[in-house]
PDB file of N, CA and C in Angstrom:
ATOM      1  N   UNK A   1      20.190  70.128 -57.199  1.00  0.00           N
ATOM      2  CA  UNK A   1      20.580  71.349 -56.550  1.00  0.00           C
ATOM      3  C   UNK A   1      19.353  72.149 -56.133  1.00  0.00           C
ATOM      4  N   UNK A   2      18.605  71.779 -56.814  1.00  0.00           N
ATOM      5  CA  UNK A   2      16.902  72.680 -56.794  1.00  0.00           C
ATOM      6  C   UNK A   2      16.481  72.253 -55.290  1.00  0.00           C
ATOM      7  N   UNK A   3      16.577  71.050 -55.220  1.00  0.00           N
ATOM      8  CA  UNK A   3      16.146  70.343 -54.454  1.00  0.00           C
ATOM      9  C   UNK A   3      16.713  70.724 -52.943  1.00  0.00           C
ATOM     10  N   UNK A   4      17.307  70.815 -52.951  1.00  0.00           N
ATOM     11  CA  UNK A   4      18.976  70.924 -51.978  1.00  0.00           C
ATOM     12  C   UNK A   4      17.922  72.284 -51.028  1.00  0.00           C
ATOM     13  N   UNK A   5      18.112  72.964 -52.780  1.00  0.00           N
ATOM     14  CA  UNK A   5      18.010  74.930 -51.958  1.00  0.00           C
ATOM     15  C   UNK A   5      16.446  75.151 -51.192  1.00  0.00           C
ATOM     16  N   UNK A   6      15.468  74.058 -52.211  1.00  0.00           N
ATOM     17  CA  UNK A   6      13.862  73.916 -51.415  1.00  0.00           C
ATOM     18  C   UNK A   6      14.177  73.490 -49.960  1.00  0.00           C
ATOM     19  N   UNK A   7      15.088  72.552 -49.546  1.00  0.00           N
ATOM     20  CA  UNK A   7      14.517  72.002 -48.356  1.00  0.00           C
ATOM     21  C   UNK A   7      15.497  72.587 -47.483  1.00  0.00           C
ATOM     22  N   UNK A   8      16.518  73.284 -48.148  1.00  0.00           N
ATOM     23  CA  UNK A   8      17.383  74.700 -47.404  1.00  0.00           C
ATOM     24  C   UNK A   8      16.079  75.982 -46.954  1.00  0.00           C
ATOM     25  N   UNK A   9      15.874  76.672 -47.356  1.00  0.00           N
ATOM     26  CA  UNK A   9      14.842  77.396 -47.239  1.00  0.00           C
ATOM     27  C   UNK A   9      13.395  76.652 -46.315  1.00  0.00           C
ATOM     28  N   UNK A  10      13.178  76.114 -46.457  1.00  0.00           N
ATOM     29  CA  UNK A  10      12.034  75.280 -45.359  1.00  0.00           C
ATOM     30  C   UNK A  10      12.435  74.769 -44.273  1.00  0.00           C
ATOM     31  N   UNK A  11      13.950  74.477 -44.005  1.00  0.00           N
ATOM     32  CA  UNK A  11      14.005  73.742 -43.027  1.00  0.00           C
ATOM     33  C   UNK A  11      14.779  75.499 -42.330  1.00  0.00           C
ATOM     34  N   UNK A  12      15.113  76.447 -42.664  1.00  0.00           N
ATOM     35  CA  UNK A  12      15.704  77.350 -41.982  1.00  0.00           C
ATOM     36  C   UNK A  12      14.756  78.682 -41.763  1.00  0.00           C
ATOM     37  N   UNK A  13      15.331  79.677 -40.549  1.00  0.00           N
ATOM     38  CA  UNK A  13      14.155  80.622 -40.211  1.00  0.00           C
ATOM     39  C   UNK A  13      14.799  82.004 -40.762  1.00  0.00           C
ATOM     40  N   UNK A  14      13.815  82.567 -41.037  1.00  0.00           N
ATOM     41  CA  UNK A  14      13.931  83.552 -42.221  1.00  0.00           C
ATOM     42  C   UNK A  14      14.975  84.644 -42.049  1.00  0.00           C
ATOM     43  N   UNK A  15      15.242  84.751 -40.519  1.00  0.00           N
ATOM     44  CA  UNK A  15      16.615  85.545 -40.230  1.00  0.00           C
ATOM     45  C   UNK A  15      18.122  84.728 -40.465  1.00  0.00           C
ATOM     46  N   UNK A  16      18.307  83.210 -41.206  1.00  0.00           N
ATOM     47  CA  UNK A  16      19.442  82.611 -41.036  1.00  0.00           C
ATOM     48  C   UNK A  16      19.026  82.165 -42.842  1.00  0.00           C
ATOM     49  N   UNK A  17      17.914  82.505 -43.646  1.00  0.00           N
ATOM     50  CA  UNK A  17      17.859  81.849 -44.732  1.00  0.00           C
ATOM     51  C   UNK A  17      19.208  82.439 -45.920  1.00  0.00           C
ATOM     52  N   UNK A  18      19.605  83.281 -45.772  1.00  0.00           N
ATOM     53  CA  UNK A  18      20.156  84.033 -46.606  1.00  0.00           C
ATOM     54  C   UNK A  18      21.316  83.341 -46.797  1.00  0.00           C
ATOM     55  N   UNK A  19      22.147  83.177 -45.253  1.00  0.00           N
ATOM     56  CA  UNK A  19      22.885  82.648 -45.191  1.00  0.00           C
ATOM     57  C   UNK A  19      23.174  81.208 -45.290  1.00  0.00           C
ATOM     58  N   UNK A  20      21.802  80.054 -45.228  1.00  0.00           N
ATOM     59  CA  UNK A  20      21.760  79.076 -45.592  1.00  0.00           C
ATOM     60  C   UNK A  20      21.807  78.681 -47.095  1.00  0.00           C
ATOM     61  N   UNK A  21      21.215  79.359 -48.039  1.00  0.00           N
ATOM     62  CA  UNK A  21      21.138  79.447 -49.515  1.00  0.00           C
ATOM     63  C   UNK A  21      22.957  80.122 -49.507  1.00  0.00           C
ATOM     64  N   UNK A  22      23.414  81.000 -49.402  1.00  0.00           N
ATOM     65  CA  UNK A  22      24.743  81.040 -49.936  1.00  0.00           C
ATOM     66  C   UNK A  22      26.040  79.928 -49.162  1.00  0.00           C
ATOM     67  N   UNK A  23      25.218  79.298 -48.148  1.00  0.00           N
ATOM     68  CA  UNK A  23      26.390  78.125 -47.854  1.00  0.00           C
ATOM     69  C   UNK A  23      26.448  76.705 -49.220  1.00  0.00           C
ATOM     70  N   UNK A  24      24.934  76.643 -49.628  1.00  0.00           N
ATOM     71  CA  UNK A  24      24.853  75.614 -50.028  1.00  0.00           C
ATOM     72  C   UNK A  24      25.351  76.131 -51.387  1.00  0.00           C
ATOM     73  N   UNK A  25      24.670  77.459 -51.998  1.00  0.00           N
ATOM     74  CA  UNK A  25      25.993  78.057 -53.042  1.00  0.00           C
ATOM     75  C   UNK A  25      27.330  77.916 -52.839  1.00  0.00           C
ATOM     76  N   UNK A  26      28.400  77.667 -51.726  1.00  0.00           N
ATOM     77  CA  UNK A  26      29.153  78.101 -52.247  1.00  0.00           C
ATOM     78  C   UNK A  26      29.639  76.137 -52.153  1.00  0.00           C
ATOM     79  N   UNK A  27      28.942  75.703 -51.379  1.00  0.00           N
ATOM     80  CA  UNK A  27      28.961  74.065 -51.391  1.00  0.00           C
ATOM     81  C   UNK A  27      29.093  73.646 -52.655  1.00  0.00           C
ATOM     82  N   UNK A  28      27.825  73.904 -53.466  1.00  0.00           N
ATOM     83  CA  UNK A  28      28.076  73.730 -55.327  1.00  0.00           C
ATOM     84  C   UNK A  28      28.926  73.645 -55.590  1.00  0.00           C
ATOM     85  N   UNK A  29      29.433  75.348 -55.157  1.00  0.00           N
ATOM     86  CA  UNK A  29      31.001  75.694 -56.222  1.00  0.00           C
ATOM     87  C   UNK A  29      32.267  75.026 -55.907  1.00  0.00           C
ATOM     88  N   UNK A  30      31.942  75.016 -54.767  1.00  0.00           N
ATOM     89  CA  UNK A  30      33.394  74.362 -54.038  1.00  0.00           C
ATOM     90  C   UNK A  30      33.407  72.566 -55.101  1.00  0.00           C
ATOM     91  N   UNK A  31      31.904  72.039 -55.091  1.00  0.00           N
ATOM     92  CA  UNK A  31      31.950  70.542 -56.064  1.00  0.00           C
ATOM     93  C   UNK A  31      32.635  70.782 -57.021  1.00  0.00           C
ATOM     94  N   UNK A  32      32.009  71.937 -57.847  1.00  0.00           N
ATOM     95  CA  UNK A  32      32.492  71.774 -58.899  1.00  0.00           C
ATOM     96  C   UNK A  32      34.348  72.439 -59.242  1.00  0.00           C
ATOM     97  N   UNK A  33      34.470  72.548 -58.442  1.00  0.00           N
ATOM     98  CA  UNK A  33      36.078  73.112 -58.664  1.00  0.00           C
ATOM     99  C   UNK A  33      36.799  71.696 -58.200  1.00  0.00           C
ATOM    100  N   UNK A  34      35.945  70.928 -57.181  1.00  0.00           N
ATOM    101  CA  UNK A  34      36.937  69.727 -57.320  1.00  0.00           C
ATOM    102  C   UNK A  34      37.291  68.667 -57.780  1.00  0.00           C
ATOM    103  N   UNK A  35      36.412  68.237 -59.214  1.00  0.00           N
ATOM    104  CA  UNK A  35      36.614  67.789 -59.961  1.00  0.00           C
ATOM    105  C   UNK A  35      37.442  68.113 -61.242  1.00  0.00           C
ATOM    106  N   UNK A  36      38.142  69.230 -61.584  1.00  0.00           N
ATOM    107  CA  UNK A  36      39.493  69.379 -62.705  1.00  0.00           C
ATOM    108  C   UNK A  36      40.775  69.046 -61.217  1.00  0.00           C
ATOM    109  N   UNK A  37      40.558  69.608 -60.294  1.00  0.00           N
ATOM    110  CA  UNK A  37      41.626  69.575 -58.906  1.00  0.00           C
ATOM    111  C   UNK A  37      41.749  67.946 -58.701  1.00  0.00           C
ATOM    112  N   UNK A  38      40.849  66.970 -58.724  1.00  0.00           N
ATOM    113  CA  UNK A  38      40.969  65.485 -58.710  1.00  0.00           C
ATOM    114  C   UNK A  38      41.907  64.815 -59.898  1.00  0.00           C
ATOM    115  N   UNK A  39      41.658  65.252 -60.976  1.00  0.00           N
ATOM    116  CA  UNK A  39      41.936  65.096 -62.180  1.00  0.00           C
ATOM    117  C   UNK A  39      43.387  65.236 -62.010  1.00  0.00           C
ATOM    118  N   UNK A  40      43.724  66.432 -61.557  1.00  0.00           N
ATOM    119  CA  UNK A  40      45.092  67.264 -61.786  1.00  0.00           C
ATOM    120  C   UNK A  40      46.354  66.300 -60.818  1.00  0.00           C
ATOM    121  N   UNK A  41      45.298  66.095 -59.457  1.00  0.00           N
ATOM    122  CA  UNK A  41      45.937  65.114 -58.463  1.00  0.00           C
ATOM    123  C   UNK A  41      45.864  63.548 -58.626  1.00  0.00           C
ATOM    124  N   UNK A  42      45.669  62.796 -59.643  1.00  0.00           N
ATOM    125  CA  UNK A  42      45.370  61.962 -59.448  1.00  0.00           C
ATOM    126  C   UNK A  42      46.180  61.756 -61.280  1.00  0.00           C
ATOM    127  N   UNK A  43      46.659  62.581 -62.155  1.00  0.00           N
ATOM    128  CA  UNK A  43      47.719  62.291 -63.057  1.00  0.00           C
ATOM    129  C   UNK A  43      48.896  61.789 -63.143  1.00  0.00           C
ATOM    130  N   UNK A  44      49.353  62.000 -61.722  1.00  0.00           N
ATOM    131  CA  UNK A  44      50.658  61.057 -61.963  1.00  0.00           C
ATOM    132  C   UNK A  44      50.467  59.658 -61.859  1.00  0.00           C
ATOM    133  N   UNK A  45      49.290  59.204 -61.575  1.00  0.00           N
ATOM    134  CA  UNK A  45      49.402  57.492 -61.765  1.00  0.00           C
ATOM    135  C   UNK A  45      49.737  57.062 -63.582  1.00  0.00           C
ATOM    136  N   UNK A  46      49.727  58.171 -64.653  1.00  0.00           N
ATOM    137  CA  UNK A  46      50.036  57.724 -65.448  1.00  0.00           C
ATOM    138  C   UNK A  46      49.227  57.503 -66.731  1.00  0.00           C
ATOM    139  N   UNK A  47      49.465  57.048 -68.029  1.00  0.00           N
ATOM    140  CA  UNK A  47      48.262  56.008 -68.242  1.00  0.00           C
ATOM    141  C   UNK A  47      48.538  54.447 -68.382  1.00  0.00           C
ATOM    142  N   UNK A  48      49.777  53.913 -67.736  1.00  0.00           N
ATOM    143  CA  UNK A  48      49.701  52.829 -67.647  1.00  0.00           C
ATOM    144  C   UNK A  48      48.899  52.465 -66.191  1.00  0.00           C
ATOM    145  N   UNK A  49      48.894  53.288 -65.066  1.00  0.00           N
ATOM    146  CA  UNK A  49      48.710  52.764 -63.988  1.00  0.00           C
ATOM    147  C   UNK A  49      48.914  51.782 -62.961  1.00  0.00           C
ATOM    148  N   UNK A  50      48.068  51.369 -62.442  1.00  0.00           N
ATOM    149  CA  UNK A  50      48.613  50.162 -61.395  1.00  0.00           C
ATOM    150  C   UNK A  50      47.496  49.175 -61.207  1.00  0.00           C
ATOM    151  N   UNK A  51      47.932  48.048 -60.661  1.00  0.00           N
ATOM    152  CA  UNK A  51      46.582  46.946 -60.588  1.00  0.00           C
ATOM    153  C   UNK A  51      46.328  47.018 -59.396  1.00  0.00           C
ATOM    154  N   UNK A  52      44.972  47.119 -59.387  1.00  0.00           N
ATOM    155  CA  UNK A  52      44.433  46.794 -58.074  1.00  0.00           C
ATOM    156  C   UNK A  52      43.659  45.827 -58.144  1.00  0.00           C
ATOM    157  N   UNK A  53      43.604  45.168 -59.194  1.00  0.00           N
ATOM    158  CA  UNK A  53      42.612  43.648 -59.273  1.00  0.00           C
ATOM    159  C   UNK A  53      43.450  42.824 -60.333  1.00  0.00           C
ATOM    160  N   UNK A  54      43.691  41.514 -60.542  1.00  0.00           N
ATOM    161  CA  UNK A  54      43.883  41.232 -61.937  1.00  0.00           C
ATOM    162  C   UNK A  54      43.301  41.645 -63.206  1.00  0.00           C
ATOM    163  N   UNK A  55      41.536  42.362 -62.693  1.00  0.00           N
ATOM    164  CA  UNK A  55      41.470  42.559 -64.217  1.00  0.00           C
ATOM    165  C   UNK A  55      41.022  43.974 -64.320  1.00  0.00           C
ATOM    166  N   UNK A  56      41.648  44.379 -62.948  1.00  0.00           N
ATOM    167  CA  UNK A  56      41.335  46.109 -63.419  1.00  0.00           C
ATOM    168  C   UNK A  56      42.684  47.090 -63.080  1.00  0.00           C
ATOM    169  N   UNK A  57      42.709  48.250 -64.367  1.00  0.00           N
ATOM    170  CA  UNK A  57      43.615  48.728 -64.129  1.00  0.00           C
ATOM    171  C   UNK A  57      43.487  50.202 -63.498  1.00  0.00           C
ATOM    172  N   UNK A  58      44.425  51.152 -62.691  1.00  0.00           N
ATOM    173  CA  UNK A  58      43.746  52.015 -61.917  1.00  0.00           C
ATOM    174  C   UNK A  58      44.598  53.285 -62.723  1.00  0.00           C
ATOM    175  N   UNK A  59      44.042  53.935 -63.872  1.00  0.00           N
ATOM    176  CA  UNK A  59      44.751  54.659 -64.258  1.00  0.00           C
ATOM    177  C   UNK A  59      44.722  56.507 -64.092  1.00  0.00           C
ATOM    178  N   UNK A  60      45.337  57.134 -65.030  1.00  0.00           N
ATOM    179  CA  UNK A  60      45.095  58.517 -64.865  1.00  0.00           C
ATOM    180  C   UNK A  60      43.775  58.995 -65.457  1.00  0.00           C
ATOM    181  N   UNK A  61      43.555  58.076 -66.194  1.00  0.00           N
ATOM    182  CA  UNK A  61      42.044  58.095 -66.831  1.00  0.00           C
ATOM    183  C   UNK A  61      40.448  58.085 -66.246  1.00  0.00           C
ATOM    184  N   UNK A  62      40.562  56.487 -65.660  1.00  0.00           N
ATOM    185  CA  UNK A  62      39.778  55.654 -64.833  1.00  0.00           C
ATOM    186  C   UNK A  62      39.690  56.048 -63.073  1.00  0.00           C
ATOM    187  N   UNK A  63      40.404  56.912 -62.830  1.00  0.00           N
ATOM    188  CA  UNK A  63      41.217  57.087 -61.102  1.00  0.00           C
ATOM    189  C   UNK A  63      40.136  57.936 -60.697  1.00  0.00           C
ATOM    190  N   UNK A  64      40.039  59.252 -61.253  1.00  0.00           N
ATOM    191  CA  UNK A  64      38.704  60.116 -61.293  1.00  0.00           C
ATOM    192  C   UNK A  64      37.461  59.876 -61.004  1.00  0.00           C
ATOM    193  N   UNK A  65      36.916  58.774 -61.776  1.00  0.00           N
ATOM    194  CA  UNK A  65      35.771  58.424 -61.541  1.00  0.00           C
ATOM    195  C   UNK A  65      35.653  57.512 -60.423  1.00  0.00           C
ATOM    196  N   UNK A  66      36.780  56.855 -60.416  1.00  0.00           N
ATOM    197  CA  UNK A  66      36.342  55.684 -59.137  1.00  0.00           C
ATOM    198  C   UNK A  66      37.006  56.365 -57.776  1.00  0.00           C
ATOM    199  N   UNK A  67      37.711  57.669 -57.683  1.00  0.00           N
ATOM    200  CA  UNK A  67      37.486  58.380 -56.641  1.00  0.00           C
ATOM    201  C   UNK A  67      35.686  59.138 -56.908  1.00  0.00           C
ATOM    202  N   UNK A  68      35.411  59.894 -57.516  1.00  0.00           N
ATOM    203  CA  UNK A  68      33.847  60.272 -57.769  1.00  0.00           C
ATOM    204  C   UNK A  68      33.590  59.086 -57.129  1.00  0.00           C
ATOM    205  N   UNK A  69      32.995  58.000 -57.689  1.00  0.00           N
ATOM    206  CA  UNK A  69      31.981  57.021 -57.222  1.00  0.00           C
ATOM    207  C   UNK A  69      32.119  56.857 -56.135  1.00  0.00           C
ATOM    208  N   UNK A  70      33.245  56.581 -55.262  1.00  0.00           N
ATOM    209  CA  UNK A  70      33.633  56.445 -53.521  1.00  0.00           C
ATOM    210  C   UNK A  70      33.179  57.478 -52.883  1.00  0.00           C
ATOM    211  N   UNK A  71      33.434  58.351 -53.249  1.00  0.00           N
ATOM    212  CA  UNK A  71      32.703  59.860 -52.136  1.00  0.00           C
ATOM    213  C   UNK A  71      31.407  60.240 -52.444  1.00  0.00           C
ATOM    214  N   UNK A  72      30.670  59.573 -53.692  1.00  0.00           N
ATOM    215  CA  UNK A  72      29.363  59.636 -54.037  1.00  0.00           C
ATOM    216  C   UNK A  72      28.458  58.903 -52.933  1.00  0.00           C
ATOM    217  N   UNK A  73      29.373  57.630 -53.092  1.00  0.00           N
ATOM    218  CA  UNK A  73      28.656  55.779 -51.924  1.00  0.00           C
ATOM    219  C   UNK A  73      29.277  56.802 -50.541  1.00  0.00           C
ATOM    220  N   UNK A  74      29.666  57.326 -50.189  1.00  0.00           N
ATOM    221  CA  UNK A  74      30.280  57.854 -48.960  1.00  0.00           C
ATOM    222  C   UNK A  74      29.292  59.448 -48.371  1.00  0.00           C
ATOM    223  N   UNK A  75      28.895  59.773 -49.778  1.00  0.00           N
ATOM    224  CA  UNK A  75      28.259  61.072 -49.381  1.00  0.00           C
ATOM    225  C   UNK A  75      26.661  60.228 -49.388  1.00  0.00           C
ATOM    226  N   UNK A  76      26.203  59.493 -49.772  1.00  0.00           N
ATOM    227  CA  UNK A  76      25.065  58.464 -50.118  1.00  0.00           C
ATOM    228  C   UNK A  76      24.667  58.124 -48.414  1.00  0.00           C
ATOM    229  N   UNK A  77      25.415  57.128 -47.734  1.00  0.00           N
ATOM    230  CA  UNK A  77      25.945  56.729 -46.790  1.00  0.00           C
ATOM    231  C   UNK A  77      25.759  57.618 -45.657  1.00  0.00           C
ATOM    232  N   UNK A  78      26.156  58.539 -45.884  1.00  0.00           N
ATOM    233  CA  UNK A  78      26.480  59.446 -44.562  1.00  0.00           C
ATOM    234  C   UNK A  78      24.645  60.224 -44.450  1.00  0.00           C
ATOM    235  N   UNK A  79      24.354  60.578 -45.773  1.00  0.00           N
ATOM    236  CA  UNK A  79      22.805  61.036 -45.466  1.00  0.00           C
ATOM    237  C   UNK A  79      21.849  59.825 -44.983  1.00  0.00           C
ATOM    238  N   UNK A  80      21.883  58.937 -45.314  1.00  0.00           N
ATOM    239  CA  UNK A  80      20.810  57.800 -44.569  1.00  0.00           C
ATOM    240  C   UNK A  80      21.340  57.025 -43.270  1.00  0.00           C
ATOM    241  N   UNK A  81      22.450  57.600 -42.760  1.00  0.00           N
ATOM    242  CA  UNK A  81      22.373  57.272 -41.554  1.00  0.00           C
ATOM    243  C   UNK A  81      22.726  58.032 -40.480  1.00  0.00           C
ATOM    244  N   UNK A  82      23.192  59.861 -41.193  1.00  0.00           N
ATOM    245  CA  UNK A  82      23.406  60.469 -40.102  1.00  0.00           C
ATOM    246  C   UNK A  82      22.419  61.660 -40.451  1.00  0.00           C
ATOM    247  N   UNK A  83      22.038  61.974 -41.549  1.00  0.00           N
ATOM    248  CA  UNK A  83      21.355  63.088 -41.588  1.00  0.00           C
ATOM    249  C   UNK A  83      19.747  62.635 -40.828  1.00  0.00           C
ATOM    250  N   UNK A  84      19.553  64.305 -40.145  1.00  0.00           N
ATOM    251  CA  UNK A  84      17.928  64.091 -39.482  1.00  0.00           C
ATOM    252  C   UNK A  84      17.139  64.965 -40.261  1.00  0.00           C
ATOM    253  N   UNK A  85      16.298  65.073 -41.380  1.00  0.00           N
ATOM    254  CA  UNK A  85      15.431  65.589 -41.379  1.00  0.00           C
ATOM    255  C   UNK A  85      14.523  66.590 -41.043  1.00  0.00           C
ATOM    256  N   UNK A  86      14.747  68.207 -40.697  1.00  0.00           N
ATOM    257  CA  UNK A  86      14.107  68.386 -39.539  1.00  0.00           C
ATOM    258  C   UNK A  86      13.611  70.267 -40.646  1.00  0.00           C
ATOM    259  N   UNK A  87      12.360  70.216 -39.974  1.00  0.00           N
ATOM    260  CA  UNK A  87      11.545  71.639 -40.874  1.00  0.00           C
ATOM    261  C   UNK A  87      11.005  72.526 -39.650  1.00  0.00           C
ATOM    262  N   UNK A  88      11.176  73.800 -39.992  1.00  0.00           N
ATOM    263  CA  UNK A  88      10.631  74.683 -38.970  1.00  0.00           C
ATOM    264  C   UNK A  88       9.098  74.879 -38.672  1.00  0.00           C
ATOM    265  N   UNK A  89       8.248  74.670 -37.671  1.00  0.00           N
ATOM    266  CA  UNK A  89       7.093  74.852 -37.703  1.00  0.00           C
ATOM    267  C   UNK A  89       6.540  76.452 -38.662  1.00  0.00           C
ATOM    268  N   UNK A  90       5.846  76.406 -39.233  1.00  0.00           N
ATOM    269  CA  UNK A  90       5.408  77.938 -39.676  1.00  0.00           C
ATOM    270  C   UNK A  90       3.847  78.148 -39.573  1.00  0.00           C
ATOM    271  N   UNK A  91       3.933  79.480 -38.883  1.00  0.00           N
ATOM    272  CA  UNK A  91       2.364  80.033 -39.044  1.00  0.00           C
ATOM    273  C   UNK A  91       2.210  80.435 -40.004  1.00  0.00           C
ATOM    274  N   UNK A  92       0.664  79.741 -40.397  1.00  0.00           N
ATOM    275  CA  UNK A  92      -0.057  80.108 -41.323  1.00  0.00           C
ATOM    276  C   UNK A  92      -0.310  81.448 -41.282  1.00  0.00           C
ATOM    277  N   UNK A  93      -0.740  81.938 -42.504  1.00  0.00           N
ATOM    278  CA  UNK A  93      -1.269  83.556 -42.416  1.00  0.00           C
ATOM    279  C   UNK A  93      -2.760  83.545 -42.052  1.00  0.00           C
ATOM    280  N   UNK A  94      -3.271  82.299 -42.399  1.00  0.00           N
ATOM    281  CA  UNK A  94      -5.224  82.198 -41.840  1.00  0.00           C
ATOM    282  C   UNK A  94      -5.336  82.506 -40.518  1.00  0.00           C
ATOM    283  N   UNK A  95      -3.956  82.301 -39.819  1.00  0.00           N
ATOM    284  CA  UNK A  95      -4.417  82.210 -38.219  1.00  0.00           C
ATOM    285  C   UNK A  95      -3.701  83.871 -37.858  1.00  0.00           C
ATOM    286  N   UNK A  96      -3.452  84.424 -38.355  1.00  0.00           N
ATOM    287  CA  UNK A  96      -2.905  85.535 -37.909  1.00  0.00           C
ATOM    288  C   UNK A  96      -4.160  86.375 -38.184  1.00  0.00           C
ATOM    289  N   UNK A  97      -4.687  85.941 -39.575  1.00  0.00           N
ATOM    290  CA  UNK A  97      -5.827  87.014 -39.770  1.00  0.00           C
ATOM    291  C   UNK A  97      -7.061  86.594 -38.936  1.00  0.00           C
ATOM    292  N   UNK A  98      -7.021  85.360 -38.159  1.00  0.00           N
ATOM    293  CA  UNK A  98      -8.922  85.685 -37.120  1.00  0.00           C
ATOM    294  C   UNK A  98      -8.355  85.768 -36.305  1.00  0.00           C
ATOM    295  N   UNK A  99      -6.818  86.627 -35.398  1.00  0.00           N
ATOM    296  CA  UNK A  99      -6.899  86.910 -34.503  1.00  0.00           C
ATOM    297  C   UNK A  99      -6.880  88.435 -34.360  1.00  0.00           C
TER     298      UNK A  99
END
């Protein structure tokens, strides 16, 4: 998350930073509220569940995480092939002061 908010702040210009740091705040929060909400939606499979392999079973237990892991490989995915990289040039303060 540290990470997230450093290259939030560097890559944005100082009249839009404010608002870049509380998007990615509320991005956090929004994560973390949707993991008990996954949980909650994903109980009626039970705890017997259902097969989706012969030797795996897809339960109210197990369902959670292997939704997590899919939107993890999906959120993984989507940054190395659609995200660009990109930082705002900034003046130094050395060059402001020999002019």
């Amino acid at each position: 998350m540290a990470l997230l908010r450093a290259y939030v702040s560097s890559a944005s210009s100082i009249q839009h930073r404010s608002r870049a740091i509380a998007c990615v705040s509320a991005g956090i929060a929004t994560g973390t509220l949707i993991g008990p909400a996954l949980q909650l939606l994903l109980t009626p499979l039970g705890p017997e569940g259902i097969f989706l392999l012969p030797f795996f079973r897809l339960n109210m237990y197990n369902a959670p995480a292997v939704v997590s892991i899919l939107l993890n490989v999906g959120g993984f995915l989507t940054i190395l092939l659609i995200f660009e990289e990109k930082y705002l040039e900034r003046k130094s303060s050395a060059s402001k002061v020999s002019k």
